[in-house]
PDB file of N, CA and C in Angstrom:
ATOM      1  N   UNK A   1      -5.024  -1.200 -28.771  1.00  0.00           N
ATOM      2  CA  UNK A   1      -5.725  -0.638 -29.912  1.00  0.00           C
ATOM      3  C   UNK A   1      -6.731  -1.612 -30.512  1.00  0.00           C
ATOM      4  N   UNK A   2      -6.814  -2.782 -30.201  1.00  0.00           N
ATOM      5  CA  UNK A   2      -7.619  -3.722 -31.064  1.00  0.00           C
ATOM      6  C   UNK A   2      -9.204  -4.312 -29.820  1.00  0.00           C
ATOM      7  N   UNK A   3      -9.085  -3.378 -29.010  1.00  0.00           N
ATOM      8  CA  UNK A   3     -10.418  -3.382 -27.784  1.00  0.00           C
ATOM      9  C   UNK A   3     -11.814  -2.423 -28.834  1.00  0.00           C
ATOM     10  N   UNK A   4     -12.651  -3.211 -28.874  1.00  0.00           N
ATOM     11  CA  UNK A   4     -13.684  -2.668 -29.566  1.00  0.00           C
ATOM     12  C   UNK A   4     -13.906  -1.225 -29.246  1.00  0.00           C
ATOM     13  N   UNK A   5     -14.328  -0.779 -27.747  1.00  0.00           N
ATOM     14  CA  UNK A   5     -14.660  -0.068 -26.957  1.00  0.00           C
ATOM     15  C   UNK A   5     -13.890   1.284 -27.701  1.00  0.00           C
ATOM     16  N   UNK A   6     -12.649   1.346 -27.374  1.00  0.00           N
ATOM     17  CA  UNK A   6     -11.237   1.853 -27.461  1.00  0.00           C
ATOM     18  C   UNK A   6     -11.504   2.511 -29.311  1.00  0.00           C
ATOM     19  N   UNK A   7     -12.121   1.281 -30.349  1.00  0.00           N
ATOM     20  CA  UNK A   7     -11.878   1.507 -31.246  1.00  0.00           C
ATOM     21  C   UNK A   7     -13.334   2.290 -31.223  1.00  0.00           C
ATOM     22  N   UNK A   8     -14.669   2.419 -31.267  1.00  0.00           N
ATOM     23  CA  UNK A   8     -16.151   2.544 -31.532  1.00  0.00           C
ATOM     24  C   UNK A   8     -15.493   4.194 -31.273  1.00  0.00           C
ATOM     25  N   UNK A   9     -15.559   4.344 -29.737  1.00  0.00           N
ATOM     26  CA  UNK A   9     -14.880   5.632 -28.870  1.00  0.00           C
ATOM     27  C   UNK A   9     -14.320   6.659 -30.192  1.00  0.00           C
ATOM     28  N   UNK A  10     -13.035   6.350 -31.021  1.00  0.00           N
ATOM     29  CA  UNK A  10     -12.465   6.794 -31.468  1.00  0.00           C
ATOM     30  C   UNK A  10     -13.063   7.165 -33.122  1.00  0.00           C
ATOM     31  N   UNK A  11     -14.090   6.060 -33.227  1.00  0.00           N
ATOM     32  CA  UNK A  11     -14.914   6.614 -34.714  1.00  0.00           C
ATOM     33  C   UNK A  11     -15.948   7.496 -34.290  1.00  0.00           C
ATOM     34  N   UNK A  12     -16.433   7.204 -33.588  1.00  0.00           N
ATOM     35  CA  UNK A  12     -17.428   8.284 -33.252  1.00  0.00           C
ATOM     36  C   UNK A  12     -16.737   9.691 -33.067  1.00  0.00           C
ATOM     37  N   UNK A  13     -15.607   9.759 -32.322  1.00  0.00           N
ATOM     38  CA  UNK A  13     -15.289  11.264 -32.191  1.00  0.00           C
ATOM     39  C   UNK A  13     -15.063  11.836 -33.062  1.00  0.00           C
ATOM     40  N   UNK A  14     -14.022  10.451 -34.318  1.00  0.00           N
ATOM     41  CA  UNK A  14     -13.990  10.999 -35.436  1.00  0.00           C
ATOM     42  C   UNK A  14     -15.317  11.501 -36.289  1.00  0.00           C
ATOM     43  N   UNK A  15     -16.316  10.567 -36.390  1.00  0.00           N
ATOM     44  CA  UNK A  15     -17.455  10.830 -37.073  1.00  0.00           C
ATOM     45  C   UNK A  15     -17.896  12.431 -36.586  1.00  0.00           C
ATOM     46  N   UNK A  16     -18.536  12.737 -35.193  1.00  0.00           N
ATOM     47  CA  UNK A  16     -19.126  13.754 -34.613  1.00  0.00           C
ATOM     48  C   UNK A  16     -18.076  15.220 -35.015  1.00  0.00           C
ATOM     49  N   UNK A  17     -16.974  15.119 -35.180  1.00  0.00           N
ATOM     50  CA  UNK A  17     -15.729  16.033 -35.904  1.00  0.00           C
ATOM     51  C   UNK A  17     -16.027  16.262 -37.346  1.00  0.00           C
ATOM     52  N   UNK A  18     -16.093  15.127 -38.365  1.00  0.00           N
ATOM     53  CA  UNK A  18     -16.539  15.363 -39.433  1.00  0.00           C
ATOM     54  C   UNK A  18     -17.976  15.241 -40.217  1.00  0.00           C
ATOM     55  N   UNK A  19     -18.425  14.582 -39.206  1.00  0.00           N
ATOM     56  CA  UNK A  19     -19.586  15.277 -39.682  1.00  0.00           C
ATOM     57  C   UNK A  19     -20.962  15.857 -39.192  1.00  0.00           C
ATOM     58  N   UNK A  20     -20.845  15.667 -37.767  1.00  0.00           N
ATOM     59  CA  UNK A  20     -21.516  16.420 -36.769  1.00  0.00           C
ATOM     60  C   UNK A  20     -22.789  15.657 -36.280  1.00  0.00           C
ATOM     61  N   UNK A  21     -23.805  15.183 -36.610  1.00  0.00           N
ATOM     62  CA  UNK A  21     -25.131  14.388 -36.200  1.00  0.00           C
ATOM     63  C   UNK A  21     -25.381  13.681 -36.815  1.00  0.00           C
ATOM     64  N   UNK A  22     -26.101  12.264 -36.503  1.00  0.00           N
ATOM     65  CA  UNK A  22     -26.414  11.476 -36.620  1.00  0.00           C
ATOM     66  C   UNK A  22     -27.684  11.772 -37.727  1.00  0.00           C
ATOM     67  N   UNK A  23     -28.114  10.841 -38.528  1.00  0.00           N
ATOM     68  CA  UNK A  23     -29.816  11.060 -39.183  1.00  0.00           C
ATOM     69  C   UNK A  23     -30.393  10.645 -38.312  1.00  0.00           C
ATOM     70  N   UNK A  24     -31.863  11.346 -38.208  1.00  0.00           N
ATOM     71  CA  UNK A  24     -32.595  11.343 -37.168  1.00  0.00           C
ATOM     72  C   UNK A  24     -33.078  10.157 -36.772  1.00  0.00           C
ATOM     73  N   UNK A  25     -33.193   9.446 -37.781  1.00  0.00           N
ATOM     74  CA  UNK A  25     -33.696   7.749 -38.007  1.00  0.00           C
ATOM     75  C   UNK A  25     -32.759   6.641 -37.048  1.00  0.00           C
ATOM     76  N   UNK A  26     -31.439   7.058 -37.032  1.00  0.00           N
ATOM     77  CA  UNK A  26     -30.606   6.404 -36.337  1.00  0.00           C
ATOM     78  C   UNK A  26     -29.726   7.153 -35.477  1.00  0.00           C
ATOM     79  N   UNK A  27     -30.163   8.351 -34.872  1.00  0.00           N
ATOM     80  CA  UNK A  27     -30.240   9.001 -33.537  1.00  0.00           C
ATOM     81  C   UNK A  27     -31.057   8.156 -32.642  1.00  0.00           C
ATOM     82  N   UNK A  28     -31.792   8.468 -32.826  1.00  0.00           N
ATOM     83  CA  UNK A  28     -33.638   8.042 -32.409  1.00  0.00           C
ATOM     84  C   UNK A  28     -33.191   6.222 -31.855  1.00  0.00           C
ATOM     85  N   UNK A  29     -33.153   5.643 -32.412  1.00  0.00           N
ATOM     86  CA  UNK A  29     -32.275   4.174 -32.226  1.00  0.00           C
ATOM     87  C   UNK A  29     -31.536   3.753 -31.465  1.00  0.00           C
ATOM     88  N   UNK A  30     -29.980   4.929 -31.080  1.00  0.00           N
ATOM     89  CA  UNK A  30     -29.182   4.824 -30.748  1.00  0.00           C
ATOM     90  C   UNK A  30     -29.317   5.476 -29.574  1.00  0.00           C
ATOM     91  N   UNK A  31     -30.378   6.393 -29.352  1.00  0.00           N
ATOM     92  CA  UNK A  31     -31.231   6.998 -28.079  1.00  0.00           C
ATOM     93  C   UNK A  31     -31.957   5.878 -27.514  1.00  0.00           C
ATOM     94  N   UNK A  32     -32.379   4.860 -28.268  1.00  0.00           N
ATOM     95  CA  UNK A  32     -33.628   3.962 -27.735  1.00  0.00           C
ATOM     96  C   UNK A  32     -32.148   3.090 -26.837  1.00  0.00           C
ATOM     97  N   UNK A  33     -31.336   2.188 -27.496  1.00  0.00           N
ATOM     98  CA  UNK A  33     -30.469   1.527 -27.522  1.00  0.00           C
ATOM     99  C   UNK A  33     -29.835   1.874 -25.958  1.00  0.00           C
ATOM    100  N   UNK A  34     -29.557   3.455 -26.120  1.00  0.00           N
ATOM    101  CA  UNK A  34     -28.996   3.944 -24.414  1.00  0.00           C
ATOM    102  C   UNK A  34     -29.743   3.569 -23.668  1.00  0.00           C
ATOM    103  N   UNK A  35     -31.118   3.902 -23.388  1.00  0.00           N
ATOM    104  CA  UNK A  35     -31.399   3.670 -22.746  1.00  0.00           C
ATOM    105  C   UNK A  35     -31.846   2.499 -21.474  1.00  0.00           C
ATOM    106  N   UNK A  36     -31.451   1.191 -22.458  1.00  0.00           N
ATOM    107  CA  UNK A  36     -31.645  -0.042 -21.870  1.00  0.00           C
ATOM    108  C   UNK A  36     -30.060  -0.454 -21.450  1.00  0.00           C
ATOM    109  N   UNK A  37     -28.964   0.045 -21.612  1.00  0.00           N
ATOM    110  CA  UNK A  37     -28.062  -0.247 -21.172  1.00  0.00           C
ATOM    111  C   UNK A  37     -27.238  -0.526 -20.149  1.00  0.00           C
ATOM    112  N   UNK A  38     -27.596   0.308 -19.024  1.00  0.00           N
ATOM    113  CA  UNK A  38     -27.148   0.671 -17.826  1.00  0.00           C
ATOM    114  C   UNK A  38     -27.719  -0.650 -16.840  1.00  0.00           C
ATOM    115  N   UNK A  39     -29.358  -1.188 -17.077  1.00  0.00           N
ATOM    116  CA  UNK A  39     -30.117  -1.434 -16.605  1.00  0.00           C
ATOM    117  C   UNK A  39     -29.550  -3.110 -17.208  1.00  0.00           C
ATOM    118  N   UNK A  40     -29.011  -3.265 -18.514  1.00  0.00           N
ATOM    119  CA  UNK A  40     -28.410  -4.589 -19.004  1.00  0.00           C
ATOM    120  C   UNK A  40     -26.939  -4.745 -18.693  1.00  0.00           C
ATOM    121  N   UNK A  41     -26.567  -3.878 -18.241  1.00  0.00           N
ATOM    122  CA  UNK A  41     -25.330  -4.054 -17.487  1.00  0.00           C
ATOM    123  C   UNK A  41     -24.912  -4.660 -15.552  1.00  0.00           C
ATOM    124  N   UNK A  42     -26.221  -4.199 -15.357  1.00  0.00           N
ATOM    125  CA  UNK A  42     -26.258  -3.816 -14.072  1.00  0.00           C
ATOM    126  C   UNK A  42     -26.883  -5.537 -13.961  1.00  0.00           C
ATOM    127  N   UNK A  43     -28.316  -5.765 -14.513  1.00  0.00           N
ATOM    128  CA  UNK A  43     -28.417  -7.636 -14.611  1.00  0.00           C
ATOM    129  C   UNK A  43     -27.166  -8.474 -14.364  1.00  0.00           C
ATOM    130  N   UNK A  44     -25.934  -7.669 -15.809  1.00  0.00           N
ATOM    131  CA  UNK A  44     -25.370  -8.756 -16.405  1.00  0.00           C
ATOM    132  C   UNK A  44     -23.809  -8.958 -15.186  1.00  0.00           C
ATOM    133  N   UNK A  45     -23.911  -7.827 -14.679  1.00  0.00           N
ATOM    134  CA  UNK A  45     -22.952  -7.751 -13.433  1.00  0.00           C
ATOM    135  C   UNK A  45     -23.766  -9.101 -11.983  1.00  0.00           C
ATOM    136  N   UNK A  46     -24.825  -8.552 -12.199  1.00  0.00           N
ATOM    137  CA  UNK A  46     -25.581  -9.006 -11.065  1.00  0.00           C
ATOM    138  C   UNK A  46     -25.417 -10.716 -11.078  1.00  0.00           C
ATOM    139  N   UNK A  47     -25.465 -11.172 -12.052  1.00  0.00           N
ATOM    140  CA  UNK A  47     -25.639 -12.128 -12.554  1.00  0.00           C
ATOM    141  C   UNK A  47     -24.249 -13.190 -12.183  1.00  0.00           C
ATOM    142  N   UNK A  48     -23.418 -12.366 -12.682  1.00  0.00           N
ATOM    143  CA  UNK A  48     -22.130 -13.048 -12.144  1.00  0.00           C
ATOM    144  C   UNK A  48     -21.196 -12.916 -11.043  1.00  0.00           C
ATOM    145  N   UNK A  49     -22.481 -12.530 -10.074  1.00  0.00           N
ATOM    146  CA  UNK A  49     -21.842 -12.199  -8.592  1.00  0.00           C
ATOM    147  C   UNK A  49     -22.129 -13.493  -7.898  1.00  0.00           C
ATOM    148  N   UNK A  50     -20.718 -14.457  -7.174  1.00  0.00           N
ATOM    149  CA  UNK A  50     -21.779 -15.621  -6.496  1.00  0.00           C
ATOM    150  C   UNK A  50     -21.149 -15.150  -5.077  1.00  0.00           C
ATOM    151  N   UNK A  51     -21.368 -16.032  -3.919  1.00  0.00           N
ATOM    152  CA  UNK A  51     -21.224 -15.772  -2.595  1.00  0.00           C
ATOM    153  C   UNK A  51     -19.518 -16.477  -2.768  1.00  0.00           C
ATOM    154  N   UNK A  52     -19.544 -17.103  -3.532  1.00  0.00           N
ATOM    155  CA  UNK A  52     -18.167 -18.189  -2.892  1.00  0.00           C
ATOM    156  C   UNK A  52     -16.834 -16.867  -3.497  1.00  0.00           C
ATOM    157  N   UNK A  53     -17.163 -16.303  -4.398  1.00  0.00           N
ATOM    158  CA  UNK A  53     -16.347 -15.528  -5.133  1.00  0.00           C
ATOM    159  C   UNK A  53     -16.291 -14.352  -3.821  1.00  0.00           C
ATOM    160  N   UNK A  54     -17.061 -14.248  -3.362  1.00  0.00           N
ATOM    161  CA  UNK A  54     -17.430 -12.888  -1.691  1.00  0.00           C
ATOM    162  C   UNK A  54     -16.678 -13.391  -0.930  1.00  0.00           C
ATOM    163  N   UNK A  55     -17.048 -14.832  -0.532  1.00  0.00           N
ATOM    164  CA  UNK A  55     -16.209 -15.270   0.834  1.00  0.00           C
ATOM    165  C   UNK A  55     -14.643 -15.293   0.274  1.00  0.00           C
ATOM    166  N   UNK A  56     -14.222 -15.305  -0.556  1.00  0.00           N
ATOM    167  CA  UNK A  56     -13.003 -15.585  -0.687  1.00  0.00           C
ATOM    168  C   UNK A  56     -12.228 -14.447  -0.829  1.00  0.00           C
ATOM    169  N   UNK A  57     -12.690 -13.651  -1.747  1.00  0.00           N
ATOM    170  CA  UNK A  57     -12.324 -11.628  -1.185  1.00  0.00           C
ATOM    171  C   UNK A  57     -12.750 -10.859  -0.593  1.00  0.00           C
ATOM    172  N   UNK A  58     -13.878 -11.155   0.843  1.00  0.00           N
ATOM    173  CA  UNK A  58     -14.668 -10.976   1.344  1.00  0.00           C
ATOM    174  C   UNK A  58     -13.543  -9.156   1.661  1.00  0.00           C
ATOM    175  N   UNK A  59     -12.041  -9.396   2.461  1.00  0.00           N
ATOM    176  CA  UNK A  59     -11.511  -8.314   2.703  1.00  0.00           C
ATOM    177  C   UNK A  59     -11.549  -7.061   1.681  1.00  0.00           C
ATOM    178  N   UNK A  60     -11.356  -7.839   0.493  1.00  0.00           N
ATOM    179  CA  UNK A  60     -11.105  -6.300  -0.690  1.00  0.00           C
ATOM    180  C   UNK A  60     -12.327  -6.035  -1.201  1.00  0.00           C
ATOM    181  N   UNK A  61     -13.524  -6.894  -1.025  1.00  0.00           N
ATOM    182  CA  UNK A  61     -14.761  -6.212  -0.992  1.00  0.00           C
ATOM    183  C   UNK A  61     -15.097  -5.360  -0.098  1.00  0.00           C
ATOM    184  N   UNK A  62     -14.821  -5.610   1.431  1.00  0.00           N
ATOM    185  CA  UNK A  62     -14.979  -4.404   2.331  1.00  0.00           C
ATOM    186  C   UNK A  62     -14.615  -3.763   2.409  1.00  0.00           C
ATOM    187  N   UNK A  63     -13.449  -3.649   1.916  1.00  0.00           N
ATOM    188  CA  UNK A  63     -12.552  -2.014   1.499  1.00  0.00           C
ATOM    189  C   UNK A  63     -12.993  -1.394   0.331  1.00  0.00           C
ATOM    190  N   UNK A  64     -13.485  -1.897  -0.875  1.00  0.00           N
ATOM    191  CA  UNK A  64     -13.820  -1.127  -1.835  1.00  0.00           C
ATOM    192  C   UNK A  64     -15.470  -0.644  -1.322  1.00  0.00           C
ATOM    193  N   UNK A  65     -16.318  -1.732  -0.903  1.00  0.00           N
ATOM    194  CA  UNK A  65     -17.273  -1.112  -0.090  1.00  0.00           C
ATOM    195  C   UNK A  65     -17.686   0.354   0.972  1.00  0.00           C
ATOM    196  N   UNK A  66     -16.450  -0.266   1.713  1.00  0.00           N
ATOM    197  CA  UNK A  66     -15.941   1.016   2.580  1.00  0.00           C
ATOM    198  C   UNK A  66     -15.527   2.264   1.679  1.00  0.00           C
ATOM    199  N   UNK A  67     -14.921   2.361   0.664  1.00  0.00           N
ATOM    200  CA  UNK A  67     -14.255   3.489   0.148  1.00  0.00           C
ATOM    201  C   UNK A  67     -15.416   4.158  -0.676  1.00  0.00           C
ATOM    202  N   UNK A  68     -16.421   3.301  -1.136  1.00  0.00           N
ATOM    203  CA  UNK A  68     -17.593   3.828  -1.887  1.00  0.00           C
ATOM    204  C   UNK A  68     -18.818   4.491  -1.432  1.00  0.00           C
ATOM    205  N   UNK A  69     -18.532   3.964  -0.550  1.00  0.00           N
ATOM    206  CA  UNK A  69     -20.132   4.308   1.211  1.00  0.00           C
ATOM    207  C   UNK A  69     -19.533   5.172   2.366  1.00  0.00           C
ATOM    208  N   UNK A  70     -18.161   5.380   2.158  1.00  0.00           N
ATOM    209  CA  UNK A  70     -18.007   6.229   3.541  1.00  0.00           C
ATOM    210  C   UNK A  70     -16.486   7.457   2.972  1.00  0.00           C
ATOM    211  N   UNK A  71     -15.858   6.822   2.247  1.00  0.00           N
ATOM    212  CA  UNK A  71     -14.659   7.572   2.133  1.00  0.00           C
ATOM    213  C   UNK A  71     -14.939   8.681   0.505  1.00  0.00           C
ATOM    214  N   UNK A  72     -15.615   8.066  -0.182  1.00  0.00           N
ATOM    215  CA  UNK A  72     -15.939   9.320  -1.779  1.00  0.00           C
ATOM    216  C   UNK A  72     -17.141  10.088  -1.177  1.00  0.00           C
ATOM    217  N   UNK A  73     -18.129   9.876  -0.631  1.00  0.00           N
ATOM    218  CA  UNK A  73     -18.659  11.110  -0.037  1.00  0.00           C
ATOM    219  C   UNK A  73     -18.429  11.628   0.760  1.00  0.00           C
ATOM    220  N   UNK A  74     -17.616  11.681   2.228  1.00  0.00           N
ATOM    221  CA  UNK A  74     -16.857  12.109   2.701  1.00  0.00           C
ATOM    222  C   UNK A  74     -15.728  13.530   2.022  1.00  0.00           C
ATOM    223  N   UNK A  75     -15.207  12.866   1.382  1.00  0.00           N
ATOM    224  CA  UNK A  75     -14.251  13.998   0.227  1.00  0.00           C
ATOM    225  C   UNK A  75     -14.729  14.617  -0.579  1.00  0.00           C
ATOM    226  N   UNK A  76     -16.309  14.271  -0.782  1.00  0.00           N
ATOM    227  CA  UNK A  76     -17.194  15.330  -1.459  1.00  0.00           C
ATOM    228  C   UNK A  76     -17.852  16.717  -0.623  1.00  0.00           C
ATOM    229  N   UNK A  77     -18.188  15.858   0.324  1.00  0.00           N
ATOM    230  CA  UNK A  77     -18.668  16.659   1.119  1.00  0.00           C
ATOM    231  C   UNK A  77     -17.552  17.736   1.706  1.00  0.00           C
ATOM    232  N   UNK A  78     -16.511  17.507   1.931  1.00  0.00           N
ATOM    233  CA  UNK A  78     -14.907  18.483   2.463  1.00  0.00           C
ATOM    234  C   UNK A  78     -15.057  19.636   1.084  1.00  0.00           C
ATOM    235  N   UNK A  79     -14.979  18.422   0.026  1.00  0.00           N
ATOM    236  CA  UNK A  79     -14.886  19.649  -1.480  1.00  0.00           C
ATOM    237  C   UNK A  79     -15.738  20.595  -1.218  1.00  0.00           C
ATOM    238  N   UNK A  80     -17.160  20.068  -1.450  1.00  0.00           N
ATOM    239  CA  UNK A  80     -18.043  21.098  -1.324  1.00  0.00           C
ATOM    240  C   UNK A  80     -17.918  22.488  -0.411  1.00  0.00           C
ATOM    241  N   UNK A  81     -17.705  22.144   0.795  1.00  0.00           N
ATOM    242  CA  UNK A  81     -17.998  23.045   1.870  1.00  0.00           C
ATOM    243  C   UNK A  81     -16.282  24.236   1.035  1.00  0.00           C
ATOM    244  N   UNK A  82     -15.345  23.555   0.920  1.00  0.00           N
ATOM    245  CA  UNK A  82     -14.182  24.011   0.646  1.00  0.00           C
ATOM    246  C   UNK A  82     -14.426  24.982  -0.603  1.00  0.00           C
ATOM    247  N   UNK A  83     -15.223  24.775  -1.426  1.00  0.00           N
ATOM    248  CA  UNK A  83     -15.363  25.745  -2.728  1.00  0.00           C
ATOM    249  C   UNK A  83     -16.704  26.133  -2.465  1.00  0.00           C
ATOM    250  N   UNK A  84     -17.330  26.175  -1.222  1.00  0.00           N
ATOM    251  CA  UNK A  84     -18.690  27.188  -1.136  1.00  0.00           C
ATOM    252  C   UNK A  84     -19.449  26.691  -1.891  1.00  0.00           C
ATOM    253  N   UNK A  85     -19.670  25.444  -2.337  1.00  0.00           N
ATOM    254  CA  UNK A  85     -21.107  25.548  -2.911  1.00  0.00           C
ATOM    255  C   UNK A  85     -22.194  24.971  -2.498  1.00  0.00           C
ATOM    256  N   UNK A  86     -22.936  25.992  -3.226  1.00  0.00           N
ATOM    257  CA  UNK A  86     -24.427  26.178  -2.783  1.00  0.00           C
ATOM    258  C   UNK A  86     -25.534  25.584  -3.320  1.00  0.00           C
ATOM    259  N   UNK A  87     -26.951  25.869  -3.049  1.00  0.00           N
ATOM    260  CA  UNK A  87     -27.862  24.595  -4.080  1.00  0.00           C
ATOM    261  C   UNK A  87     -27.682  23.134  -4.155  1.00  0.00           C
ATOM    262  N   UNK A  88     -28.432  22.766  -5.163  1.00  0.00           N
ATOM    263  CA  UNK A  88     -28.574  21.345  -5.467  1.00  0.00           C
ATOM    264  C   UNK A  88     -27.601  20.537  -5.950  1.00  0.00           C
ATOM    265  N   UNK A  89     -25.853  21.391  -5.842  1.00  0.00           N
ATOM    266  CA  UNK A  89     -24.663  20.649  -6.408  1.00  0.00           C
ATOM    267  C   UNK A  89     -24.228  20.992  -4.398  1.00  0.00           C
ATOM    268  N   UNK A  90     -24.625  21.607  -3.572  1.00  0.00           N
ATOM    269  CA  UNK A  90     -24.123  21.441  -2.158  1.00  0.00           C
ATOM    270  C   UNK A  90     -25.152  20.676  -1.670  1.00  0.00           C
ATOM    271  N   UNK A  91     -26.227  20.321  -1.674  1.00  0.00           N
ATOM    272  CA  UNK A  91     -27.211  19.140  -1.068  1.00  0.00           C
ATOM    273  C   UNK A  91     -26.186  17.960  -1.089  1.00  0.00           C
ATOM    274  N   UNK A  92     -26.557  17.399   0.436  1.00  0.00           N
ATOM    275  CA  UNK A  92     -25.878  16.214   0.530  1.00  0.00           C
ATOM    276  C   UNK A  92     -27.219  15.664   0.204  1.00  0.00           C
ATOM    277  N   UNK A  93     -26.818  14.121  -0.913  1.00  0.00           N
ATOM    278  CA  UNK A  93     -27.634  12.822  -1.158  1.00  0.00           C
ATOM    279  C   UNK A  93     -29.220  13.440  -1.385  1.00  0.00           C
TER     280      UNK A  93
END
């Protein structure tokens, strides 16, 4: 209970429950704010990737590798065909 994340998560739902939207002033902000995030995450990951940390779990990197590149689309692709769908949610990639 004392993980920021865990706690922010839980005011906001509360907030958006009682009182529904943001002022536009700090919507607008918190829209700007998203948007650089993914892209400051993805640096800040990048950043603390070294080779020696690779060679040394080099195995459970190739398995999580493997499971991300060959085994979750794989089981997407089974889903798909399995519930018929069609369009741009049945396009593979």
């Amino acid at each position: 209970m004392a993980n920021p994340l865990i706690i922010g998560c839980f005011l906001g739902i509360g907030y958006s429950r009682m009182v529904g939207s943001f002022p536009l002033f700090l919507d607008n902000t918190l829209q700007l704010a998203a948007m650089v995030t993914l892209p400051l995450a993805l640096l800040s990951i990048g950043g603390s990737l070294s080779f020696s940390g690779l060679r040394a779990h080099l195995r459970l990197a190739t398995v999580a590798a493997a499971f991300k590149l060959v085994l979750l689309p794989a089981t997407a692709a089974v889903l798909y065909a399995l519930f018929g769908l069609e369009g741009v949610a049945g396009r593979p990639g």
